[in-house]
N, C-alpha and C. Protein backbone atom coordinates (compact mmCIF):
# COMPACT_ATOMS: atom_id res chain seq x y z
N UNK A 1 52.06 171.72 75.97
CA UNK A 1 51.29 170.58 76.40
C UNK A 1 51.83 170.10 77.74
N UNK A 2 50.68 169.89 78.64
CA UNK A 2 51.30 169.00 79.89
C UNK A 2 52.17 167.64 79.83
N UNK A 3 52.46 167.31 80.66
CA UNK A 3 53.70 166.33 80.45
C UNK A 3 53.22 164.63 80.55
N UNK A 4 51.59 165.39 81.43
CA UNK A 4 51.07 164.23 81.77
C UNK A 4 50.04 163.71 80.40
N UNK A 5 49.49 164.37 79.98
CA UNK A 5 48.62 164.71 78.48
C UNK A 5 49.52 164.06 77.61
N UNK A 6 50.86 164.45 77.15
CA UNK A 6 51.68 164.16 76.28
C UNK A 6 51.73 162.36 76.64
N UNK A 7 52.94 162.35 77.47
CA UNK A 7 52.41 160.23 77.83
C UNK A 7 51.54 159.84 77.68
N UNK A 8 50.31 160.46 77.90
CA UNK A 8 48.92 159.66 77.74
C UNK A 8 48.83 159.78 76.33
N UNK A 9 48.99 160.26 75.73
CA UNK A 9 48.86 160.27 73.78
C UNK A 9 49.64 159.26 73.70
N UNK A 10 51.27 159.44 74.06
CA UNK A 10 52.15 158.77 73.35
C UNK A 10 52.43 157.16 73.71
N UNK A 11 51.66 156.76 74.52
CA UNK A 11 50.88 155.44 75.35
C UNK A 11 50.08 154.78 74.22
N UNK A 12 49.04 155.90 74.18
CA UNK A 12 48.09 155.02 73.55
C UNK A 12 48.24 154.96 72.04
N UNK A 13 49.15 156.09 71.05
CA UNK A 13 49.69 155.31 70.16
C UNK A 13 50.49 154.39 69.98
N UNK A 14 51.38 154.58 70.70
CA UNK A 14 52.33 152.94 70.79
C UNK A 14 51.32 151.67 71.10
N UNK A 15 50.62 151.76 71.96
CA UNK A 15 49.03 150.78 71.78
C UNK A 15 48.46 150.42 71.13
N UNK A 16 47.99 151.23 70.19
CA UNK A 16 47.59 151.24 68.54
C UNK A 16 48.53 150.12 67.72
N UNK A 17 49.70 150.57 67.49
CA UNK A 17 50.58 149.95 67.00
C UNK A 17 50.98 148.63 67.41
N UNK A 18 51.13 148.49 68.76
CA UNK A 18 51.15 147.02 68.96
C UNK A 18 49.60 146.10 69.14
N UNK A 19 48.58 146.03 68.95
CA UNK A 19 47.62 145.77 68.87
C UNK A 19 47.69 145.06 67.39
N UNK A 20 47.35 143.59 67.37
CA UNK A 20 47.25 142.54 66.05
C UNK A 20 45.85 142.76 66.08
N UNK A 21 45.10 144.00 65.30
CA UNK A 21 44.03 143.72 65.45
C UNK A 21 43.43 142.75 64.58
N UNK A 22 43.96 142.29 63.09
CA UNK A 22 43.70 141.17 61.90
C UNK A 22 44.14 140.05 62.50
N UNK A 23 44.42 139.83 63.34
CA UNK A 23 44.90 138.42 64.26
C UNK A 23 43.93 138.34 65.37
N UNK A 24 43.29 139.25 65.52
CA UNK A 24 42.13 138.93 66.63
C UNK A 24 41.40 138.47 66.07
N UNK A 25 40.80 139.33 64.81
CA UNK A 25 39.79 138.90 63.94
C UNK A 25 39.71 138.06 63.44
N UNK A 26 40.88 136.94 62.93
CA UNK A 26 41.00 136.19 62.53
C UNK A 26 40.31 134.72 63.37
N UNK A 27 40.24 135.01 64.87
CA UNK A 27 39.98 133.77 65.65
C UNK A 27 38.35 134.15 65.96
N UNK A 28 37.80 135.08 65.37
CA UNK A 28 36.22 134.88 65.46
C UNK A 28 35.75 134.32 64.71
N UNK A 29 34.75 133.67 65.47
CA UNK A 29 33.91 132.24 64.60
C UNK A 29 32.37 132.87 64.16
N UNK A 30 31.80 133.90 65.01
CA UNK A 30 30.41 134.02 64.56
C UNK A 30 30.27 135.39 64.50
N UNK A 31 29.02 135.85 63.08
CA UNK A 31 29.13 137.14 62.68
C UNK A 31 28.82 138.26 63.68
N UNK A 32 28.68 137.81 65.00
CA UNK A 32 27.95 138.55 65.97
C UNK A 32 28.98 139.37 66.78
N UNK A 33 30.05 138.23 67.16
CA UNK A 33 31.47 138.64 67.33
C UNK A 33 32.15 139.28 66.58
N UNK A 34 32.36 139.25 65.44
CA UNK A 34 32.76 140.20 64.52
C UNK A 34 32.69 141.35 64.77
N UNK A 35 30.98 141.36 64.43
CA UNK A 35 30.05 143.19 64.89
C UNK A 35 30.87 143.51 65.99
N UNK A 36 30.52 143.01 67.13
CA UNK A 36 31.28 143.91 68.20
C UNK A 36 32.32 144.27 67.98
N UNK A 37 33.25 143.42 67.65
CA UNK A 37 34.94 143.40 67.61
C UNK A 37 35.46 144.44 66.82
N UNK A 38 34.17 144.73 65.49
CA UNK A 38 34.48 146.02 64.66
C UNK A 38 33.80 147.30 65.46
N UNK A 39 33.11 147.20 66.29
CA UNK A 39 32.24 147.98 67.20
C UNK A 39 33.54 148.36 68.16
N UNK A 40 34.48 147.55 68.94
CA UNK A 40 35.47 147.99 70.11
C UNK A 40 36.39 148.66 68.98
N UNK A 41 36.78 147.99 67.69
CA UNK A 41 37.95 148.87 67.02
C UNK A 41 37.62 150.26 67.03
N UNK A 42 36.43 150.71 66.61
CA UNK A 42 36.21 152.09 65.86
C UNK A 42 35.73 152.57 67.05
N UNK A 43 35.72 152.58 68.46
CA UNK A 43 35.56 152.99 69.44
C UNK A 43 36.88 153.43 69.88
N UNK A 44 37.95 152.22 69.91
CA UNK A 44 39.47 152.03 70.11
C UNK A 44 40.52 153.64 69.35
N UNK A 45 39.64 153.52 68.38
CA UNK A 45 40.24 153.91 67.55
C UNK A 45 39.78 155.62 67.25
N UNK A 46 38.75 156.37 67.52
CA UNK A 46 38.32 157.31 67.86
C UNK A 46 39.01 158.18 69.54
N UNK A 47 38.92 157.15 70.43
CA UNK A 47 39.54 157.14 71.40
C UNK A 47 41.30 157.70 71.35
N UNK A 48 41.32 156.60 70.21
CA UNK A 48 43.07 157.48 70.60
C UNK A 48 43.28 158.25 69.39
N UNK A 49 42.46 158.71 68.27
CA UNK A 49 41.92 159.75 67.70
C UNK A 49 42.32 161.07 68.16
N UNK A 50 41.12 161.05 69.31
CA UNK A 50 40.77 161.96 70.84
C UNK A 50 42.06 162.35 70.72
N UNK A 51 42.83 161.71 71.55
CA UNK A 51 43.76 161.89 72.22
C UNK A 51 45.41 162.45 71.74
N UNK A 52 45.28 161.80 70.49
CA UNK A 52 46.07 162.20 69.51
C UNK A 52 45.94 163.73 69.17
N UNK A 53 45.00 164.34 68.89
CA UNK A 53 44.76 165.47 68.42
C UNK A 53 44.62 166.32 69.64
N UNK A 54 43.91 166.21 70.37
CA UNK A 54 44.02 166.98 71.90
C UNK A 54 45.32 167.21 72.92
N UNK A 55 46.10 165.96 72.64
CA UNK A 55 47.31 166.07 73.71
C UNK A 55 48.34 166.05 72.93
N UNK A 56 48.47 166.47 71.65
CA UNK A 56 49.86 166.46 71.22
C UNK A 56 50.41 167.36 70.85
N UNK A 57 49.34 168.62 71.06
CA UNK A 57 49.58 169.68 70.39
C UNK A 57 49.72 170.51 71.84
N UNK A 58 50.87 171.58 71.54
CA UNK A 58 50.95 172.29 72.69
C UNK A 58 50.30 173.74 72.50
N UNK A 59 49.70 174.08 73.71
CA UNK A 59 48.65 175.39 73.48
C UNK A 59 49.00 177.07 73.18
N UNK A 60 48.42 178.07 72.56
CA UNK A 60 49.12 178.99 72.08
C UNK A 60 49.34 180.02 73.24
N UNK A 61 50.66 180.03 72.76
CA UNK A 61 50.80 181.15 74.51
C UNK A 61 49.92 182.56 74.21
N UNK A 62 49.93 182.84 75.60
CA UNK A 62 49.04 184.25 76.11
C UNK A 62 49.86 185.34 75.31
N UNK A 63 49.03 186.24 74.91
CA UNK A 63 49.82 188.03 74.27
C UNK A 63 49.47 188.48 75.62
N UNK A 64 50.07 188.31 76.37
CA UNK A 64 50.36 189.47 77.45
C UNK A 64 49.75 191.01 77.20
N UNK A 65 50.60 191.58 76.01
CA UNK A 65 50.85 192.79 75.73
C UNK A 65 49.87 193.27 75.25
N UNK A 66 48.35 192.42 74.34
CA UNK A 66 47.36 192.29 73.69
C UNK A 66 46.54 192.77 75.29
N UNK A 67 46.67 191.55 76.02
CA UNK A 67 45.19 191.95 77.29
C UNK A 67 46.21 193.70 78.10
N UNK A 68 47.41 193.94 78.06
CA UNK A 68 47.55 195.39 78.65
C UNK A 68 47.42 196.59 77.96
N UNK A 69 46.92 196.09 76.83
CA UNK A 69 46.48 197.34 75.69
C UNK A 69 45.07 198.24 76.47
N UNK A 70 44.46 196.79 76.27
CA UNK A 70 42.83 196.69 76.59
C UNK A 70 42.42 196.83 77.94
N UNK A 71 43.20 196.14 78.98
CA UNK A 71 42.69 196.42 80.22
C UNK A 71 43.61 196.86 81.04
N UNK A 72 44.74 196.94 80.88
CA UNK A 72 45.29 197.74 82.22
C UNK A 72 46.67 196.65 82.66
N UNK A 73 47.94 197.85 83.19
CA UNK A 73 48.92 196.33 83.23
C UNK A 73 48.88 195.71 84.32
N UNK A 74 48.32 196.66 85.30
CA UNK A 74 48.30 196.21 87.05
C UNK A 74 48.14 194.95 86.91
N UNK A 75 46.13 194.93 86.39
CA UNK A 75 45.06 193.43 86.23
C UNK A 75 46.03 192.60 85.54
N UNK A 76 46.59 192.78 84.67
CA UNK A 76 47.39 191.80 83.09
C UNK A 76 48.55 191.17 84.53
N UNK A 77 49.13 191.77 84.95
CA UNK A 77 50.64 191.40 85.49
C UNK A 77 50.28 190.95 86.76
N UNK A 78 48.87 191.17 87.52
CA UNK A 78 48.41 190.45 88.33
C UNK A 78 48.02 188.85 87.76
N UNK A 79 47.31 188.93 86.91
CA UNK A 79 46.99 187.31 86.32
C UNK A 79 47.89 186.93 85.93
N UNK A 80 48.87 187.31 84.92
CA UNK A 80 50.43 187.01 84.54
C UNK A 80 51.06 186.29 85.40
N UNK A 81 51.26 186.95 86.93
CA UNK A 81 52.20 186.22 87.99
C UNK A 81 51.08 184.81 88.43
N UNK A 82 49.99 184.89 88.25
CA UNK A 82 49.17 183.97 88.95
C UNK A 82 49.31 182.54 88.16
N UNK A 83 49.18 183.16 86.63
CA UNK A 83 49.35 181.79 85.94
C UNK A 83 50.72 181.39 86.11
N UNK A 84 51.83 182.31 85.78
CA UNK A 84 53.35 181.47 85.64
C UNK A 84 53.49 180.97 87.23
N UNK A 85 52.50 180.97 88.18
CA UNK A 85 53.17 180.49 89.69
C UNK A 85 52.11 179.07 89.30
N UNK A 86 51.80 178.40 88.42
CA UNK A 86 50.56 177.37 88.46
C UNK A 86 51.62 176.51 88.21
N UNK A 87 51.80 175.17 89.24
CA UNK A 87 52.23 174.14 88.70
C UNK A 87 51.29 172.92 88.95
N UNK A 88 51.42 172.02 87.01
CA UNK A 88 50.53 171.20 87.05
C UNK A 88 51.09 169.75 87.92
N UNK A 89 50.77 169.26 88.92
CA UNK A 89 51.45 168.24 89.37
C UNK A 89 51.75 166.85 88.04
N UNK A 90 53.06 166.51 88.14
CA UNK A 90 53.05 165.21 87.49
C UNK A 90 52.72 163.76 87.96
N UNK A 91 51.59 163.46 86.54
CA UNK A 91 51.19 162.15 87.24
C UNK A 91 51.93 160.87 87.89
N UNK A 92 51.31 160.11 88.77
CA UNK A 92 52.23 159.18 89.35
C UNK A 92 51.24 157.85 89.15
N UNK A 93 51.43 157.26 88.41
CA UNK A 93 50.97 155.88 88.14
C UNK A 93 50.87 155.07 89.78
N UNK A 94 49.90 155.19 89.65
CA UNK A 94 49.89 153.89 91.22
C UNK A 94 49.19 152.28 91.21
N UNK A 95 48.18 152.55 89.98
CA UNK A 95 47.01 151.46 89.98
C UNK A 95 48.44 150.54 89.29
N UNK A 96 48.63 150.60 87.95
CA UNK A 96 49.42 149.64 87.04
C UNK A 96 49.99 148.30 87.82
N UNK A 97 50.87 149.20 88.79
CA UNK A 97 51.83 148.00 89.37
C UNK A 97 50.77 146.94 90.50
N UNK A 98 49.94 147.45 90.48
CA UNK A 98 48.76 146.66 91.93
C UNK A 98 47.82 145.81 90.95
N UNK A 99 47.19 145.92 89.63
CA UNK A 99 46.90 145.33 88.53
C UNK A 99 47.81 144.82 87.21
N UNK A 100 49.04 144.77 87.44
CA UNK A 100 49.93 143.84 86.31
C UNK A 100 49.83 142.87 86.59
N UNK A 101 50.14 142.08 87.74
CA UNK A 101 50.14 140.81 88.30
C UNK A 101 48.49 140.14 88.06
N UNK A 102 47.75 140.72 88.24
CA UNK A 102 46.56 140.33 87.88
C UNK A 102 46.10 140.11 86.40
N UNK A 103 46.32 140.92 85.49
CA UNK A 103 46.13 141.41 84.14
C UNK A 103 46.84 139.78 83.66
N UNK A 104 48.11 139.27 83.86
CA UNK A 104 48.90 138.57 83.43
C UNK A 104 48.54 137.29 83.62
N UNK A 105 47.84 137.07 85.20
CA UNK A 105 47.70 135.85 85.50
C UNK A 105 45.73 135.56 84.25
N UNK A 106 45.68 136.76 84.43
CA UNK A 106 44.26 136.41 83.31
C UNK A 106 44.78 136.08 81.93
N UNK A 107 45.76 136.77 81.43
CA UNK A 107 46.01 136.38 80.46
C UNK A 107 46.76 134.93 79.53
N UNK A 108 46.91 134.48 81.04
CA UNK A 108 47.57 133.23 81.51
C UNK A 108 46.32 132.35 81.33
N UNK A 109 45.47 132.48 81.71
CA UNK A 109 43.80 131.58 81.78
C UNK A 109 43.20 132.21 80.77
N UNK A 110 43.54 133.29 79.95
CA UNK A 110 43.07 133.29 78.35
C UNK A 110 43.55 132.05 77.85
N UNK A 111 44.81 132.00 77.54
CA UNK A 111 45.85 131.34 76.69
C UNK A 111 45.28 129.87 77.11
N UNK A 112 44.94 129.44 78.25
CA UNK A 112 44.66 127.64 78.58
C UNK A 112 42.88 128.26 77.83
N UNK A 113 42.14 128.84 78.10
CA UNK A 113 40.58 128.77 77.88
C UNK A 113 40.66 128.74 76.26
N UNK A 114 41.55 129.33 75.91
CA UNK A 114 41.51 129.38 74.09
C UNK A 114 42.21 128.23 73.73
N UNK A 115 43.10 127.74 74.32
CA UNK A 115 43.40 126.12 73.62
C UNK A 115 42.77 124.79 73.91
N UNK A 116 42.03 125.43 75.08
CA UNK A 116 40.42 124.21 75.51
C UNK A 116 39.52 124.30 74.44
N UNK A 117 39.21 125.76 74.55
CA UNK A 117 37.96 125.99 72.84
C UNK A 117 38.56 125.30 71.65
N UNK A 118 39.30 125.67 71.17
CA UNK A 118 39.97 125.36 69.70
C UNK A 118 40.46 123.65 69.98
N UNK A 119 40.94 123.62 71.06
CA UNK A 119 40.15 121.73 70.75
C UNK A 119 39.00 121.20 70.88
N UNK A 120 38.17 121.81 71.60
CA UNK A 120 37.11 121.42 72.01
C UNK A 120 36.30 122.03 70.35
N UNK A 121 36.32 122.58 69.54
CA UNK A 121 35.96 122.99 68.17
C UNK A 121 35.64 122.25 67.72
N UNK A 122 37.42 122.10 67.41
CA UNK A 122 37.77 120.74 66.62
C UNK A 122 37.25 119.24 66.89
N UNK A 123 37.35 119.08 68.24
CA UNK A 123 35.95 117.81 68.35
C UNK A 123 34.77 117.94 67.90
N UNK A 124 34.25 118.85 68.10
CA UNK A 124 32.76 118.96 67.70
C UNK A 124 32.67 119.13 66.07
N UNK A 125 33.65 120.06 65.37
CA UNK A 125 33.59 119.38 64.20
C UNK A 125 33.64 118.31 63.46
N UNK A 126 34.46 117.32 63.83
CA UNK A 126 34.55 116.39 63.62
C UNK A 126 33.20 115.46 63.80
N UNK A 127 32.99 115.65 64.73
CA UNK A 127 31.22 114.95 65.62
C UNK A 127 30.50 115.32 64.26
N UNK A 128 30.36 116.49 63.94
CA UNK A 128 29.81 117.03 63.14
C UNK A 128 29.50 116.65 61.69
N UNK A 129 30.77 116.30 61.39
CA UNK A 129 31.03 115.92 60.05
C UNK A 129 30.55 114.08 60.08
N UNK A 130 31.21 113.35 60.82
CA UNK A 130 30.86 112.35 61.25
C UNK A 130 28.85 111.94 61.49
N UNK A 131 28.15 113.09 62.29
CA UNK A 131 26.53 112.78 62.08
C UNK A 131 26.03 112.95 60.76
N UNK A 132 26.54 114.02 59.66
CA UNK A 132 26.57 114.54 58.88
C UNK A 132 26.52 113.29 57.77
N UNK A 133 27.69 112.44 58.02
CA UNK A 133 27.73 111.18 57.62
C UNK A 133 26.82 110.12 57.73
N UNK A 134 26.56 109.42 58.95
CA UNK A 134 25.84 109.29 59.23
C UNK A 134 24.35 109.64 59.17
N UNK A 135 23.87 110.80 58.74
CA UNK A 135 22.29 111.22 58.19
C UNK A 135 21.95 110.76 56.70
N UNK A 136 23.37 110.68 56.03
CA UNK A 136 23.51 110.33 54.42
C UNK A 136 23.16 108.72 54.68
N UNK A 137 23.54 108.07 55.50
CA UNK A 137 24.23 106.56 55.34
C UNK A 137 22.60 105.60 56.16
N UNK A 138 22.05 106.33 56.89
CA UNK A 138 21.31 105.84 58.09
C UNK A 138 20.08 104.93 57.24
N UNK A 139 19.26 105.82 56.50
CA UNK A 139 18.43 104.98 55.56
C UNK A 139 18.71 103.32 54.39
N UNK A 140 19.30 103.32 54.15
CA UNK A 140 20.21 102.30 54.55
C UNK A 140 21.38 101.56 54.75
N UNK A 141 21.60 101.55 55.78
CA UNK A 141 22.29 101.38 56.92
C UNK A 141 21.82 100.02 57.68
N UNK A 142 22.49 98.75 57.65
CA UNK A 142 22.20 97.69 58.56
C UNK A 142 22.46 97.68 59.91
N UNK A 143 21.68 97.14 60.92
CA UNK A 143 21.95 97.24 61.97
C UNK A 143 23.64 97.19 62.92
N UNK A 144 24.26 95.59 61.83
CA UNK A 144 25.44 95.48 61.67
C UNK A 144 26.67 96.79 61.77
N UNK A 145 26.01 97.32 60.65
CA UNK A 145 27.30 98.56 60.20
C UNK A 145 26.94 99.82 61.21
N UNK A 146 25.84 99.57 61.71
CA UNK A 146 25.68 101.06 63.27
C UNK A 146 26.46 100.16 63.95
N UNK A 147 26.25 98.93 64.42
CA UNK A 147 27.01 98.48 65.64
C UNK A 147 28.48 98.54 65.48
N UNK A 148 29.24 98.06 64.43
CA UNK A 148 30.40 98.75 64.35
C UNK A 148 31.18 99.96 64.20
N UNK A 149 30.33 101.11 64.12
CA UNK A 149 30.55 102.56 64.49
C UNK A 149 30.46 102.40 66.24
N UNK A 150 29.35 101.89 66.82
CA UNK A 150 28.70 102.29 68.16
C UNK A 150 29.08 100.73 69.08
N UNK A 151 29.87 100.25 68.97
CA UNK A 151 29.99 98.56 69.56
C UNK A 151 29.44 98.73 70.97
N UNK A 152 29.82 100.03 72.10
CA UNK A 152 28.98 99.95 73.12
C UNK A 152 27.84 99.87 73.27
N UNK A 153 27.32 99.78 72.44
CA UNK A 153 25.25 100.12 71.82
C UNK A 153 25.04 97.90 71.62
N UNK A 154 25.75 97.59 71.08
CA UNK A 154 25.90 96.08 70.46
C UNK A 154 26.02 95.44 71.96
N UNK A 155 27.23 96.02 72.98
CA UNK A 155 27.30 95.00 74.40
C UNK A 155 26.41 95.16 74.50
N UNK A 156 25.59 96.62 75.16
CA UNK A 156 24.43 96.79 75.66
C UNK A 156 23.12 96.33 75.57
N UNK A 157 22.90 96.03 74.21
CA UNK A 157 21.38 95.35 73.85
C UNK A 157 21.83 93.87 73.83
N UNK A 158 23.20 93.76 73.60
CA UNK A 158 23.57 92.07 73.67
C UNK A 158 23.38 91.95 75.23
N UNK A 159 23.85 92.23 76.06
CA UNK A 159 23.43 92.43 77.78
C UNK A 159 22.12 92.38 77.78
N UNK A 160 21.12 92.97 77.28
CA UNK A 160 19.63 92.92 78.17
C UNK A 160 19.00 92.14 77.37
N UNK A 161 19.58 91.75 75.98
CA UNK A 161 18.86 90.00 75.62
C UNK A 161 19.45 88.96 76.65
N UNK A 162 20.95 88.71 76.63
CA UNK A 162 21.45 87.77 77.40
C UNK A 162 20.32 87.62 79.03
N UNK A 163 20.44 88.99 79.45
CA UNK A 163 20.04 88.89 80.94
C UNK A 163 18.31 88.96 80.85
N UNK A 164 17.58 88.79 79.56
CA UNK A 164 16.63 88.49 79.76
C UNK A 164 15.46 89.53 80.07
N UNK A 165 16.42 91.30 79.84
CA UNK A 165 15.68 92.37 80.14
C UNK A 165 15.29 92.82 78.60
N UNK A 166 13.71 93.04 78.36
CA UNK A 166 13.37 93.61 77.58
C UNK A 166 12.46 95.05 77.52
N UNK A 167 13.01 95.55 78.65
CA UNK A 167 12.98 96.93 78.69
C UNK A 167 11.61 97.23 79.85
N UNK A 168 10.21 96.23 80.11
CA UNK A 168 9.17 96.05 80.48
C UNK A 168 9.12 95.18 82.04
């Protein structure tokens, strides 16, 4: 196996492995997200499948002695020298280090955008539960007991009686 093939397997299983994928899943809220999220795993996961089985295995050497039976040793020991003079260059990572700094600072504005959502949730649940309340209570419900949920609603109509505005 190439040397460069081999890292690239042994990359993306160590990837595999550090990947919380039941901790991702855990912070999806709607079944739609889910779908996908099980849609990128088994993509994820075929992927380094691939790769696993293709680059880890090293390939079966040539019978030499098999192709100079059959064709001749001149041709055989001519291709012979051609392949053992093949060198595969080793890869040289260049992108990584020009995209880490970037990758990080996003992951930096994940971490603030996901603790904006998950409060911002949690307000709206609450809102939620609270109208929820409110839809039970409203029928009757005295004007009184809205204004002390809503007292800015109470200045306000107390303001445009006082000032004599009735809306006309």
């Amino acid at each position: 196996m190439s040397g460069a093939g081999k890292k690239v397997a042994d990359v993306a299983l160590k990837a595999s492995r550090t990947i919380d994928w039941e901790g991702m899943a855990r912070l999806l809220v709607t079944d739609e997200a889910r779908k996908e999220f099980a849609t990128l795993r088994r993509a994820f996961d075929e992927v380094n499948s691939t790769l696993q089985t293709k680059f880890s295995q090293e390939p079966e050497p040539i019978d030499w002695e098999y192709y100079r039976k059959g064709i001749g040793s001149r041709l055989v020991d001519m291709y012979k020298e051609a392949y053992d003079s093949i060198e595969i260059p080793k890869y040289v990572d260049t992108v990584t280090p020009q995209y880490k700094p970037k990758f990080d600072a996003l992951l930096v504005e994940l971490k603030e955008a996901e603790e904006k959502s998950l409060k911002e949730s949690d307000r709206l649940e609450k809102e939620i539960v609270e109208v929820q309340e409110m839809k039970k209570k409203i029928s009757t419900m005295t004007a009184n007991e809205y204004f002390e949920k809503h007292p800015e609603l109470k200045k306000k109509f107390d303001d445009e009686i006082r000032n004599d505005y009735w809306g006309y």
